[in-house]
PDB file of N, CA and C in Angstrom:
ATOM      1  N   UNK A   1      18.039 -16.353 -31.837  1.00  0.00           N
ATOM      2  CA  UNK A   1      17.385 -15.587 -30.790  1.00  0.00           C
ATOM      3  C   UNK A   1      17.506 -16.328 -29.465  1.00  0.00           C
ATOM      4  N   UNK A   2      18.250 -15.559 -28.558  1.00  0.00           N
ATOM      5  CA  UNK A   2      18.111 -16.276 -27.074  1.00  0.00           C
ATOM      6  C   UNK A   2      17.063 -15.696 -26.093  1.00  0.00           C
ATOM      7  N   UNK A   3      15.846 -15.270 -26.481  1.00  0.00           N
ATOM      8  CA  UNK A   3      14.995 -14.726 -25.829  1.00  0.00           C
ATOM      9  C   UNK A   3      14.047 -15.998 -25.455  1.00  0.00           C
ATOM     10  N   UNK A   4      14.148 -15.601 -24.177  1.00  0.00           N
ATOM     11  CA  UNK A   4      13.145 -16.756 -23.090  1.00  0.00           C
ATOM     12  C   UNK A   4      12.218 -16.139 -22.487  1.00  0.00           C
ATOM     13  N   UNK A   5      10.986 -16.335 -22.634  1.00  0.00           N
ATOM     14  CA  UNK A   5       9.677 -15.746 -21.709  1.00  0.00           C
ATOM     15  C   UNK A   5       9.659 -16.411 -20.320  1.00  0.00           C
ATOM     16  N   UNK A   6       9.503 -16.257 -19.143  1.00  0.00           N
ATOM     17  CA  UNK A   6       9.421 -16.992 -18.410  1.00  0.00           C
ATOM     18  C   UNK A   6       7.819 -16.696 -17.520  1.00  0.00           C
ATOM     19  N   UNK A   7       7.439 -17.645 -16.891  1.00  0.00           N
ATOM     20  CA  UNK A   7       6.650 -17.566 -16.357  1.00  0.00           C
ATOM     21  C   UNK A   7       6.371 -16.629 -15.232  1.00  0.00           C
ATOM     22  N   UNK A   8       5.402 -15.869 -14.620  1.00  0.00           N
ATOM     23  CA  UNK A   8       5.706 -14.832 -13.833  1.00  0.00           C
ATOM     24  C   UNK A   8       6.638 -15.284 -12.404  1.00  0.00           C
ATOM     25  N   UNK A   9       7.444 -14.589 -11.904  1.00  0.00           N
ATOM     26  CA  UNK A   9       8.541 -15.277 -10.780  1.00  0.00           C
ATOM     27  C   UNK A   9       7.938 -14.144  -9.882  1.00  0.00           C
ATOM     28  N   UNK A  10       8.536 -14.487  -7.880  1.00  0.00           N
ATOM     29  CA  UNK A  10       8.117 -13.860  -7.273  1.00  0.00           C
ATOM     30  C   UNK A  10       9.015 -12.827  -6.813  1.00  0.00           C
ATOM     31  N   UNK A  11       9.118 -11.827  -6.692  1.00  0.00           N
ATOM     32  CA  UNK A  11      10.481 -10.928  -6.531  1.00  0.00           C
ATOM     33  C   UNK A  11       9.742  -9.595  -5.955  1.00  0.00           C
ATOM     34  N   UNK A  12      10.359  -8.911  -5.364  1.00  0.00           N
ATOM     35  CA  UNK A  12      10.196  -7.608  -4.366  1.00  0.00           C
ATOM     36  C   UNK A  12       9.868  -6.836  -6.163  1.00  0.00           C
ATOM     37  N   UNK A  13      11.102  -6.874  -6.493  1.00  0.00           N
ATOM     38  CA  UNK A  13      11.403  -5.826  -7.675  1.00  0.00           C
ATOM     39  C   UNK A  13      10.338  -6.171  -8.689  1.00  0.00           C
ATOM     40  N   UNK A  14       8.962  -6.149  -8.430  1.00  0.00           N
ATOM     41  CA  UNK A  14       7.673  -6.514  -9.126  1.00  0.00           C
ATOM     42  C   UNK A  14       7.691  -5.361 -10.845  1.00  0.00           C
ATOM     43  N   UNK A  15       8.485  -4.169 -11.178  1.00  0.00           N
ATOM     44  CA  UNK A  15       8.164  -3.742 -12.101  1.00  0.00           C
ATOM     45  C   UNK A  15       9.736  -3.957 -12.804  1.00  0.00           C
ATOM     46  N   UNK A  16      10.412  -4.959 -12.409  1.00  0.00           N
ATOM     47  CA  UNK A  16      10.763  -5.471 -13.682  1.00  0.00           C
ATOM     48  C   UNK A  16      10.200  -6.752 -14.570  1.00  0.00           C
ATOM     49  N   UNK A  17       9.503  -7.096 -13.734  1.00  0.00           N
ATOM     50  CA  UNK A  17       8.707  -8.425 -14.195  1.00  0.00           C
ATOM     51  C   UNK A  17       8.348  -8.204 -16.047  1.00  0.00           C
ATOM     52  N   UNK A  18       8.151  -6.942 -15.989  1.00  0.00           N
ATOM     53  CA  UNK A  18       7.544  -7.152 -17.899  1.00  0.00           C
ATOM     54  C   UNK A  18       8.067  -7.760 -18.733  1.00  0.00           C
ATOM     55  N   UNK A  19       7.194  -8.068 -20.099  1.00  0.00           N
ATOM     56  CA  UNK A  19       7.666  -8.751 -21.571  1.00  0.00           C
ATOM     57  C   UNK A  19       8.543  -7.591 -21.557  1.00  0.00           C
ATOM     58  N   UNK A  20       9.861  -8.042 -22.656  1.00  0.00           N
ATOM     59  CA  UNK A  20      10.303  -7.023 -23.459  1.00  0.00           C
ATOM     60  C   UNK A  20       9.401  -6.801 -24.516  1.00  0.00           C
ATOM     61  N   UNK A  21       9.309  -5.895 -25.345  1.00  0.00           N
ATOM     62  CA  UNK A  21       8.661  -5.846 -26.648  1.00  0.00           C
ATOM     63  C   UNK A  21       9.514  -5.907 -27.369  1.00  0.00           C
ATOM     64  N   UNK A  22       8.724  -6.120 -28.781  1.00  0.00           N
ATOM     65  CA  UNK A  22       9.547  -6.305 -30.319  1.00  0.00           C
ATOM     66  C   UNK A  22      10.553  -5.472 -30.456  1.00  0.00           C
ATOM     67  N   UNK A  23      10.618  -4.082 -30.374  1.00  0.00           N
ATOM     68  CA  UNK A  23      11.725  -3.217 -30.850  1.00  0.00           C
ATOM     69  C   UNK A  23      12.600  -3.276 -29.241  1.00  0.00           C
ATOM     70  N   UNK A  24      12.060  -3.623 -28.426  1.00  0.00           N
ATOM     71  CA  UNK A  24      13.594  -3.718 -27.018  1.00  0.00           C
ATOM     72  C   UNK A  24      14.461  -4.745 -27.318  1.00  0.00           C
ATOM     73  N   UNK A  25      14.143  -5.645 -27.849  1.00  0.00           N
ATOM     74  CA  UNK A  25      14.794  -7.215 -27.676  1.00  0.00           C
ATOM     75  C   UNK A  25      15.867  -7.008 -28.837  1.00  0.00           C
ATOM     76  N   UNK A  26      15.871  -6.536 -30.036  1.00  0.00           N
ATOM     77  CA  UNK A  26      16.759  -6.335 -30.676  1.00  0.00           C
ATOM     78  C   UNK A  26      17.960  -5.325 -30.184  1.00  0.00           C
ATOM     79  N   UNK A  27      16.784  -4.250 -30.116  1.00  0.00           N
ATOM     80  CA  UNK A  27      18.270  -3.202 -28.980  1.00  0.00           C
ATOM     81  C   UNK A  27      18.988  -3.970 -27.985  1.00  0.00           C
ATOM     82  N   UNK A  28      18.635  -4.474 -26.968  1.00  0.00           N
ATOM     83  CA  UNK A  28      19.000  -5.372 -25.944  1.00  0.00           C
ATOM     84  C   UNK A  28      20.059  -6.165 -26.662  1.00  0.00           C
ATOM     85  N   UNK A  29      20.120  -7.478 -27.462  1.00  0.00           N
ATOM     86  CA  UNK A  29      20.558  -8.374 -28.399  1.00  0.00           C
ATOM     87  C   UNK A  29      21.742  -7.654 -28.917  1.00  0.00           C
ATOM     88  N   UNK A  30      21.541  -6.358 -29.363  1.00  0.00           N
ATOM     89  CA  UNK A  30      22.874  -5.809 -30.392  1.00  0.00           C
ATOM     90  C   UNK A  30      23.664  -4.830 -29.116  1.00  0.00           C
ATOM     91  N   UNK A  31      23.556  -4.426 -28.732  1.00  0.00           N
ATOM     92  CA  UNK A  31      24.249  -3.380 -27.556  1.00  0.00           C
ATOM     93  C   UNK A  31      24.676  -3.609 -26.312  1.00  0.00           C
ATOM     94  N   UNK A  32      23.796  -4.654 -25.702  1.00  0.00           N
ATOM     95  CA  UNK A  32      24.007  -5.020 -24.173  1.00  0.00           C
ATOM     96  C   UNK A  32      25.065  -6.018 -24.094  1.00  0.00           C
ATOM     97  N   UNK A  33      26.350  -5.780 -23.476  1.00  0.00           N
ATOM     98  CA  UNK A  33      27.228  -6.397 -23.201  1.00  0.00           C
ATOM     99  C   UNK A  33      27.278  -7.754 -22.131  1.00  0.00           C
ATOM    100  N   UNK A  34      26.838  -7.288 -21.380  1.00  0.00           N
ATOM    101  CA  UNK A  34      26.922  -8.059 -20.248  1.00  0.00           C
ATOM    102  C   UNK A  34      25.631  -7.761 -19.172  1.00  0.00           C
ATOM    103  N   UNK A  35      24.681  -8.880 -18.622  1.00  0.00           N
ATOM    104  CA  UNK A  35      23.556  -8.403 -18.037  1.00  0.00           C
ATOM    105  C   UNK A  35      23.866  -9.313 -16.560  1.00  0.00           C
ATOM    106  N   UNK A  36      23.947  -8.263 -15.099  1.00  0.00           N
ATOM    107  CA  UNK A  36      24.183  -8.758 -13.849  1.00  0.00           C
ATOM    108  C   UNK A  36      22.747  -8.986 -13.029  1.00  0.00           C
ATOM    109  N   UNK A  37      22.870 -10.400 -12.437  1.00  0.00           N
ATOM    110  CA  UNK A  37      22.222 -10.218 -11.362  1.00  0.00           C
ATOM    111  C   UNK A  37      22.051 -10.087 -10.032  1.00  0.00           C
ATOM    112  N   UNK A  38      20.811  -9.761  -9.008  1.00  0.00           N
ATOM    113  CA  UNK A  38      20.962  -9.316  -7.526  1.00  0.00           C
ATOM    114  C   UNK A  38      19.840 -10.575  -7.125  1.00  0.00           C
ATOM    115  N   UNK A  39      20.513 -10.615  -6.025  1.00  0.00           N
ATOM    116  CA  UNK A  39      19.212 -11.640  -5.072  1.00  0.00           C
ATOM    117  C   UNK A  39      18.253 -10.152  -4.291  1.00  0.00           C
ATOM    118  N   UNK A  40      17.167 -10.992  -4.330  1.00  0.00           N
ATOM    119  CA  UNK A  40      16.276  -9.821  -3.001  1.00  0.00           C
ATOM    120  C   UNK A  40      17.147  -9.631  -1.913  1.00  0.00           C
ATOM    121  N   UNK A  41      17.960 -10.208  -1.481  1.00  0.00           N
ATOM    122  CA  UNK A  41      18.360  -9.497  -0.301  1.00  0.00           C
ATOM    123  C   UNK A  41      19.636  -8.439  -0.568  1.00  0.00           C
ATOM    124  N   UNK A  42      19.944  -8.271  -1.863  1.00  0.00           N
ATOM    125  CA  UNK A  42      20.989  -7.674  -2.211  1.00  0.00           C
ATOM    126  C   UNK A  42      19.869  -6.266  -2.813  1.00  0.00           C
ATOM    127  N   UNK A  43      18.868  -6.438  -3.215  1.00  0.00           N
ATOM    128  CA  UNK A  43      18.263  -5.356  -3.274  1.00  0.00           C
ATOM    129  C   UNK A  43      17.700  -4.455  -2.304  1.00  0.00           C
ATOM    130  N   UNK A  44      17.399  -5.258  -1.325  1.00  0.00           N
ATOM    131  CA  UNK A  44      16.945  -4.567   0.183  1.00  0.00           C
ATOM    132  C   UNK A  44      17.570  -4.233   0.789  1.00  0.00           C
ATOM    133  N   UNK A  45      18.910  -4.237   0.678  1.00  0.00           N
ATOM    134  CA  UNK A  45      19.861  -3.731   1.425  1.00  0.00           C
ATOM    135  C   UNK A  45      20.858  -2.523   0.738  1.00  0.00           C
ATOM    136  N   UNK A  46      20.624  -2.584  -0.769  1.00  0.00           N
ATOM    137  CA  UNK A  46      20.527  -0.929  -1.740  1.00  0.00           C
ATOM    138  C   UNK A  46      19.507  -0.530  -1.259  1.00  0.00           C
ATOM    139  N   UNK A  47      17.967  -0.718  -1.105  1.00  0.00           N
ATOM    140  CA  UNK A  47      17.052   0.072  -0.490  1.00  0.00           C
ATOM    141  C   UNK A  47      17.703   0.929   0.714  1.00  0.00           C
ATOM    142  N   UNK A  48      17.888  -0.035   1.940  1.00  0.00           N
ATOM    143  CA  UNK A  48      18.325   0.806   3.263  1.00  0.00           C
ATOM    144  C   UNK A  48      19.332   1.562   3.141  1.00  0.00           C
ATOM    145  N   UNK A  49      20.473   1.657   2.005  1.00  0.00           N
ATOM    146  CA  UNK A  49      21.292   2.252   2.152  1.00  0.00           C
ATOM    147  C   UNK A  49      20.949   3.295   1.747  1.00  0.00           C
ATOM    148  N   UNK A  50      20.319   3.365   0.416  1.00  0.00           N
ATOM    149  CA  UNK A  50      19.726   4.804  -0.076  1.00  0.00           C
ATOM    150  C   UNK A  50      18.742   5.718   1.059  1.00  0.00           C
ATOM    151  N   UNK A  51      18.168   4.729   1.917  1.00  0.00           N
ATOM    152  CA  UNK A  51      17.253   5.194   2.531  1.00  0.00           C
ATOM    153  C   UNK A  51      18.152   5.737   3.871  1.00  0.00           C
ATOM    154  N   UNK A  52      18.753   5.137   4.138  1.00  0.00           N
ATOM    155  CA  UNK A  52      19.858   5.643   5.109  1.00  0.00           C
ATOM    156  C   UNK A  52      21.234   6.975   4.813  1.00  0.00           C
ATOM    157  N   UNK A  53      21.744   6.725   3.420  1.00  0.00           N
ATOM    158  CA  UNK A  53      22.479   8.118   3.237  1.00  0.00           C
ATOM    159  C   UNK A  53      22.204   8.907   2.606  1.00  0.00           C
ATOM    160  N   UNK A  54      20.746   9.151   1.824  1.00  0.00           N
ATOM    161  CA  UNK A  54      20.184   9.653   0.982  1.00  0.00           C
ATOM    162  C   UNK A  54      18.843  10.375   1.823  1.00  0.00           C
ATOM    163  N   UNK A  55      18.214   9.437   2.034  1.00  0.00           N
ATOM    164  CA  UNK A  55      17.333   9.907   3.050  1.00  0.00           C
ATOM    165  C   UNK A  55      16.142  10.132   2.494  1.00  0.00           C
ATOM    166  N   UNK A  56      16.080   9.084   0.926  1.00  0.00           N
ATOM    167  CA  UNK A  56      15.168   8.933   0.159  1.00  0.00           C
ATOM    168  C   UNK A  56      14.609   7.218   0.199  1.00  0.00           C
ATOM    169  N   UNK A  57      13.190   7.235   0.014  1.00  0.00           N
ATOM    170  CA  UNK A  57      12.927   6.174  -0.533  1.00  0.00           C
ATOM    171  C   UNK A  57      12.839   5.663  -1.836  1.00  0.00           C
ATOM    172  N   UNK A  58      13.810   4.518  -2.003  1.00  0.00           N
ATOM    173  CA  UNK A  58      13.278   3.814  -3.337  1.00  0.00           C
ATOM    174  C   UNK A  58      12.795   2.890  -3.802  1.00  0.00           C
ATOM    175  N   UNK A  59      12.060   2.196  -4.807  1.00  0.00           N
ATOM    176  CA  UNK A  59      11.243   1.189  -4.663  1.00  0.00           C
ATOM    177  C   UNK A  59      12.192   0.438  -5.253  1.00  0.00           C
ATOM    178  N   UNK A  60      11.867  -1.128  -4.892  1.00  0.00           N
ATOM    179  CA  UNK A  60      12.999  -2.131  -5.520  1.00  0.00           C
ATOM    180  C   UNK A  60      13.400  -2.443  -6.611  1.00  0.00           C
ATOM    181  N   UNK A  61      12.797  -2.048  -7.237  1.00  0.00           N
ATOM    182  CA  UNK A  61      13.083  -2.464  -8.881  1.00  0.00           C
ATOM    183  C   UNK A  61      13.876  -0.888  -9.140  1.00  0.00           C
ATOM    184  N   UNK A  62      13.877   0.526  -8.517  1.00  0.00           N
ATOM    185  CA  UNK A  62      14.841   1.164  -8.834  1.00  0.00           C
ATOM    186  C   UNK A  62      16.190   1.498  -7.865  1.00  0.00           C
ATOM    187  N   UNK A  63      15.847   0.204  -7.379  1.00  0.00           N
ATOM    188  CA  UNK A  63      17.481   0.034  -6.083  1.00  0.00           C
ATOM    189  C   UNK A  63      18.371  -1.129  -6.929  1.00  0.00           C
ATOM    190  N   UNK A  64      17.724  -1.688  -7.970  1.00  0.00           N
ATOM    191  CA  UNK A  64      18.823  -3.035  -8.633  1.00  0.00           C
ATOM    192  C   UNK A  64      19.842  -2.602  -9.168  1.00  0.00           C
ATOM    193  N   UNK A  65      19.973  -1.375  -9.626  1.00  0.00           N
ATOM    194  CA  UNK A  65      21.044  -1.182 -10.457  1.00  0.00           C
ATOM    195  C   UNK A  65      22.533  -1.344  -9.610  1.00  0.00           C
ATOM    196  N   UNK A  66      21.898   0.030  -8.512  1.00  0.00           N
ATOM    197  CA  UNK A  66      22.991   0.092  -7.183  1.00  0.00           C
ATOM    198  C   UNK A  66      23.247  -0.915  -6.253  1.00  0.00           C
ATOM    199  N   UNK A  67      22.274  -2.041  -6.345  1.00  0.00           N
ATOM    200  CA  UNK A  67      22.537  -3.450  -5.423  1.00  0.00           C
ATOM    201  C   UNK A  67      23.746  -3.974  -6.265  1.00  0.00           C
ATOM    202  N   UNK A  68      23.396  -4.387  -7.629  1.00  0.00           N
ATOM    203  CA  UNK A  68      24.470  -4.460  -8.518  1.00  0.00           C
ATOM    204  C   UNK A  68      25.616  -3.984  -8.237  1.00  0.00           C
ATOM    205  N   UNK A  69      25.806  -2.955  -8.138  1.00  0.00           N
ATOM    206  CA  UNK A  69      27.173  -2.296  -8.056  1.00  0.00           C
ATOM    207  C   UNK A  69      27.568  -2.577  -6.493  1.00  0.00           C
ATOM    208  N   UNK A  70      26.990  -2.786  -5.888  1.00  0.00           N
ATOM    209  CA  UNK A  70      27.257  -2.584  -4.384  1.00  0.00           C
ATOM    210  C   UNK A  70      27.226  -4.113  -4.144  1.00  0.00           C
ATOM    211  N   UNK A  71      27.086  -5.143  -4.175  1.00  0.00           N
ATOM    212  CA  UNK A  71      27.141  -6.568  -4.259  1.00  0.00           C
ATOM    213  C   UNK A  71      28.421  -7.117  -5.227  1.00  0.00           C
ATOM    214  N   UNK A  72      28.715  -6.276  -6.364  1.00  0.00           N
ATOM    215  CA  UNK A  72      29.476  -7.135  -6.963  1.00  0.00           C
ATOM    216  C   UNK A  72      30.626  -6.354  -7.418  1.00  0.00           C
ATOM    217  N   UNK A  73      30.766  -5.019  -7.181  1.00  0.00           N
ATOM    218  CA  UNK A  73      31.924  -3.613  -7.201  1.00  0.00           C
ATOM    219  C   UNK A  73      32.144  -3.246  -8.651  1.00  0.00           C
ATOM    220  N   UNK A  74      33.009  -3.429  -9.246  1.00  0.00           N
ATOM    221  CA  UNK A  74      33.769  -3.128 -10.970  1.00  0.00           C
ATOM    222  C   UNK A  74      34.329  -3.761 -11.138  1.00  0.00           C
ATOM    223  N   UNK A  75      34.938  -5.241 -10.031  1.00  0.00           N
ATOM    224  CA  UNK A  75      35.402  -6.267 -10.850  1.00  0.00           C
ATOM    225  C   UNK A  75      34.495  -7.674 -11.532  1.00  0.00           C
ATOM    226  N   UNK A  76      32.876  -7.033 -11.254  1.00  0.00           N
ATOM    227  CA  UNK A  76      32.602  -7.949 -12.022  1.00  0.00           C
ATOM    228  C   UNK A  76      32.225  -8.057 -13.724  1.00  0.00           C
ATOM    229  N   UNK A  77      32.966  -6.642 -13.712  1.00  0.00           N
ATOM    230  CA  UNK A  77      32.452  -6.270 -15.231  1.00  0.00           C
ATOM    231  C   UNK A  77      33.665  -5.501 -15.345  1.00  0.00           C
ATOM    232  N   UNK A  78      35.049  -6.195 -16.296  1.00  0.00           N
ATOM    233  CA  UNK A  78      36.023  -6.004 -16.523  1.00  0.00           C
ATOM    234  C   UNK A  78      35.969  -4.493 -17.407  1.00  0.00           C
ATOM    235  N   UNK A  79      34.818  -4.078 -18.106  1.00  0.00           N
ATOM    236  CA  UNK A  79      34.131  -2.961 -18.914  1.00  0.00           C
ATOM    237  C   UNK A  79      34.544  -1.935 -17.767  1.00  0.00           C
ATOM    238  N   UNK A  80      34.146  -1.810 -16.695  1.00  0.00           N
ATOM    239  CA  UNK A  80      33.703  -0.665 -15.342  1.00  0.00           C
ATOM    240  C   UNK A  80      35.481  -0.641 -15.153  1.00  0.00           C
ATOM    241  N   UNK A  81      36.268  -1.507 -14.592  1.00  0.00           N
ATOM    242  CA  UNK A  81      37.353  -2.008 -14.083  1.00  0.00           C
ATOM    243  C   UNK A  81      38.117  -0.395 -14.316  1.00  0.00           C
ATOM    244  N   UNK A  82      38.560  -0.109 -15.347  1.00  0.00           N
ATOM    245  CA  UNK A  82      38.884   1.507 -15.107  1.00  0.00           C
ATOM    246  C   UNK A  82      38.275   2.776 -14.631  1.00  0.00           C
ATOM    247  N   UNK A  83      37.036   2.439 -14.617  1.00  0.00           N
ATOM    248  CA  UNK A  83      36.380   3.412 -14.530  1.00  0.00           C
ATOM    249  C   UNK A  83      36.175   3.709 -12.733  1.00  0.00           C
ATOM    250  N   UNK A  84      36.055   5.576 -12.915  1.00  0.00           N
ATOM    251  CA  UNK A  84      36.337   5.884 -11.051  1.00  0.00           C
ATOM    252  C   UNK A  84      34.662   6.455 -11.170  1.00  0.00           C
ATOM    253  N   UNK A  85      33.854   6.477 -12.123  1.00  0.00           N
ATOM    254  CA  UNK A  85      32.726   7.198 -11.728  1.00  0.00           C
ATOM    255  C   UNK A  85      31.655   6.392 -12.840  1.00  0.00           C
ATOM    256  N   UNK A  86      30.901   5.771 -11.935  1.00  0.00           N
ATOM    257  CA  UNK A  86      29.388   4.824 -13.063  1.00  0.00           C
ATOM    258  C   UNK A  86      27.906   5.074 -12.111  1.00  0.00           C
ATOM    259  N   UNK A  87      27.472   5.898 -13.206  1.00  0.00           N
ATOM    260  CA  UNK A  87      26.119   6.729 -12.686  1.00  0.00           C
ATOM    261  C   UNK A  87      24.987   5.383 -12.509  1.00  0.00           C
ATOM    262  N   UNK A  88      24.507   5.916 -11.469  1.00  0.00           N
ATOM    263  CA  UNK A  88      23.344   4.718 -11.412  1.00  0.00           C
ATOM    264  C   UNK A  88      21.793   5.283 -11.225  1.00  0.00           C
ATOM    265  N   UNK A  89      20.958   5.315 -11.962  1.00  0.00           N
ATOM    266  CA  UNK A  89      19.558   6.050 -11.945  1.00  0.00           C
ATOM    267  C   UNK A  89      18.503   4.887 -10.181  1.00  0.00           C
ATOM    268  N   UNK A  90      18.382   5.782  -9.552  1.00  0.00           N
ATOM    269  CA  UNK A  90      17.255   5.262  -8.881  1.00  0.00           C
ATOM    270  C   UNK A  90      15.930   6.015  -8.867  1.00  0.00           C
ATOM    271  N   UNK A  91      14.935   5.361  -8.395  1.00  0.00           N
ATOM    272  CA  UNK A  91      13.466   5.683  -8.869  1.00  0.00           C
ATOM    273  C   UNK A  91      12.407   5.344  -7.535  1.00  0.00           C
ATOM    274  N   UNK A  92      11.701   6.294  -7.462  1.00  0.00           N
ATOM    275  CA  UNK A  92      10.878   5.537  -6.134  1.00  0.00           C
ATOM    276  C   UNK A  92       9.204   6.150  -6.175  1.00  0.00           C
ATOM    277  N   UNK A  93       8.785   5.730  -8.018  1.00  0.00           N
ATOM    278  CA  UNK A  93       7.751   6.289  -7.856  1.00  0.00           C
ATOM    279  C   UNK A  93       6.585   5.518  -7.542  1.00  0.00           C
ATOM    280  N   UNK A  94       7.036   4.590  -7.200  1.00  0.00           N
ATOM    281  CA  UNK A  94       6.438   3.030  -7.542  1.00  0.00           C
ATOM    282  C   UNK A  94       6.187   2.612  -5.993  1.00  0.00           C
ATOM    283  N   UNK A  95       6.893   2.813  -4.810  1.00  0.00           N
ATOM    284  CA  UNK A  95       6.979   2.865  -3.722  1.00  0.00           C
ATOM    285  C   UNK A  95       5.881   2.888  -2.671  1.00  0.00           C
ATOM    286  N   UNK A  96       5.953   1.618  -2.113  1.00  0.00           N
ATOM    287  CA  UNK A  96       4.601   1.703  -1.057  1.00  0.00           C
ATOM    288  C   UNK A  96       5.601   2.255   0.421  1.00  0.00           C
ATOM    289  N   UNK A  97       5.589   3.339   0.697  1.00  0.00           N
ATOM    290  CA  UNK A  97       6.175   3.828   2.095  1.00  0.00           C
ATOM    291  C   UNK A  97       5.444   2.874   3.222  1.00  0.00           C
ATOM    292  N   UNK A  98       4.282   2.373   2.954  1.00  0.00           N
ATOM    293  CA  UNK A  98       4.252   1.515   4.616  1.00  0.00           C
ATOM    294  C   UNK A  98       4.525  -0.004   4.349  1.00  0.00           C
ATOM    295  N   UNK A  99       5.337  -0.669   3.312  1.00  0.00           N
ATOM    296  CA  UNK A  99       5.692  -1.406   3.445  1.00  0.00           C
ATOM    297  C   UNK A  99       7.319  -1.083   3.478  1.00  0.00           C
ATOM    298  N   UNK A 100       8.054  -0.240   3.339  1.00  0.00           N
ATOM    299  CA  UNK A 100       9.683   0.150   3.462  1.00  0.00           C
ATOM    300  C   UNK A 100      10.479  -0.896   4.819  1.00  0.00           C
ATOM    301  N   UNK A 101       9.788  -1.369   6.217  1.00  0.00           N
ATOM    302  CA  UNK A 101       9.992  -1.746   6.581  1.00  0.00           C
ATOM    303  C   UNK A 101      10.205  -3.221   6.566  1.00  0.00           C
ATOM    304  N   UNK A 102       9.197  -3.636   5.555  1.00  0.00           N
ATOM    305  CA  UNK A 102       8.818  -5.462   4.970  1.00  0.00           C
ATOM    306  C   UNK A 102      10.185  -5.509   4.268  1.00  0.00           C
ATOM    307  N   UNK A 103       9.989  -4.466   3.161  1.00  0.00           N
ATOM    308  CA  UNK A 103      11.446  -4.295   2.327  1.00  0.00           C
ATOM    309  C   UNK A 103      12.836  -4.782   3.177  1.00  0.00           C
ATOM    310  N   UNK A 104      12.999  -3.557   3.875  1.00  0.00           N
ATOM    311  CA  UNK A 104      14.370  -3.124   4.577  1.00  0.00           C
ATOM    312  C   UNK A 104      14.584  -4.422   5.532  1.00  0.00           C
ATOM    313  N   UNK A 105      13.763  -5.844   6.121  1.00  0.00           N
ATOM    314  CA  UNK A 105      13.622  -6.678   6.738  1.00  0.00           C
ATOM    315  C   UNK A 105      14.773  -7.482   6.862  1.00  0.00           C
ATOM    316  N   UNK A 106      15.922  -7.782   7.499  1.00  0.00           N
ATOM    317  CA  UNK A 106      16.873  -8.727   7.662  1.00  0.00           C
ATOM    318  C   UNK A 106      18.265  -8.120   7.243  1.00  0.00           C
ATOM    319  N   UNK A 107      17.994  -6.287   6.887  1.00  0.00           N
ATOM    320  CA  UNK A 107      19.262  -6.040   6.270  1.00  0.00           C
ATOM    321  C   UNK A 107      19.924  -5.176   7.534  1.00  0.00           C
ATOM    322  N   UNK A 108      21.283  -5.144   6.907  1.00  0.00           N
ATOM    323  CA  UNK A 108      21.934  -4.536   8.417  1.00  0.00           C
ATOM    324  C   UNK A 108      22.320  -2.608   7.909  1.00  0.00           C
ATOM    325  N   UNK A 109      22.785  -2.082   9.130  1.00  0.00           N
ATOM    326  CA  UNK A 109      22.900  -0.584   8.740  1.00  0.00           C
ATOM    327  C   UNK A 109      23.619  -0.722   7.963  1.00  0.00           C
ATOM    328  N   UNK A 110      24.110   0.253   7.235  1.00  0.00           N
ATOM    329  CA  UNK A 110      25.486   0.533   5.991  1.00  0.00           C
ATOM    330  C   UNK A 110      26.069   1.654   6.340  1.00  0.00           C
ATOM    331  N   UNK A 111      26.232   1.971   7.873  1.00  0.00           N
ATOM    332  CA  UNK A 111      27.309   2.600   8.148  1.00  0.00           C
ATOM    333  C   UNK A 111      27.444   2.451   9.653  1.00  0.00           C
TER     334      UNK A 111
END
């Protein structure tokens, strides 16, 4: 088992912070290929973009997927490398609208 608990860390993206539970960690363990990561500022700057060509808000923990992809393209996951279309779920129910600006803080336009 390579499962590590860690102590709570400080991160924008506050609702990924949870335990896995008993029946995730095995799913996770047998299926998940490869797991990427984003710095906060790679997430705040999927925020502004969504928020800029979308014209939606999303909260940070459902901008990681697309920071991911948008920080590191399809060559960092030789899996994607053919692929012309990889769906990415965002979420913004979680979302404090008067902090969007704290969020969006130091990132530049995306177009």
């Amino acid at each position: 088992e390579l499962l590590t608990n860690l102590d709570k860390t400080q991160t924008i993206a506050d609702g990924l912070q949870a335990r896995l539970g008993d029946q995730t960690w095995p799913v996770v363990r047998d299926l998940v290929d490869e797991v990427v990561t984003v710095t906060e500022q790679e997430i705040r700057q999927a925020m502004r973009a969504v928020y800029e060509q979308l014209k939606v808000a999303v909260e940070p923990s459902g901008a990681v997927g697309l920071a991911a992809v948008m920080a590191r393209g399809w060559g960092s996951c030789p899996r994607l490398a053919g692929c012309r279309r990889v769906g990415v779920i965002l979420c913004g129910g979680n979302v404090d609208v008067a902090r969007l600006p704290e969020f969006m803080e130091g990132t530049r336009t995306t177009y």
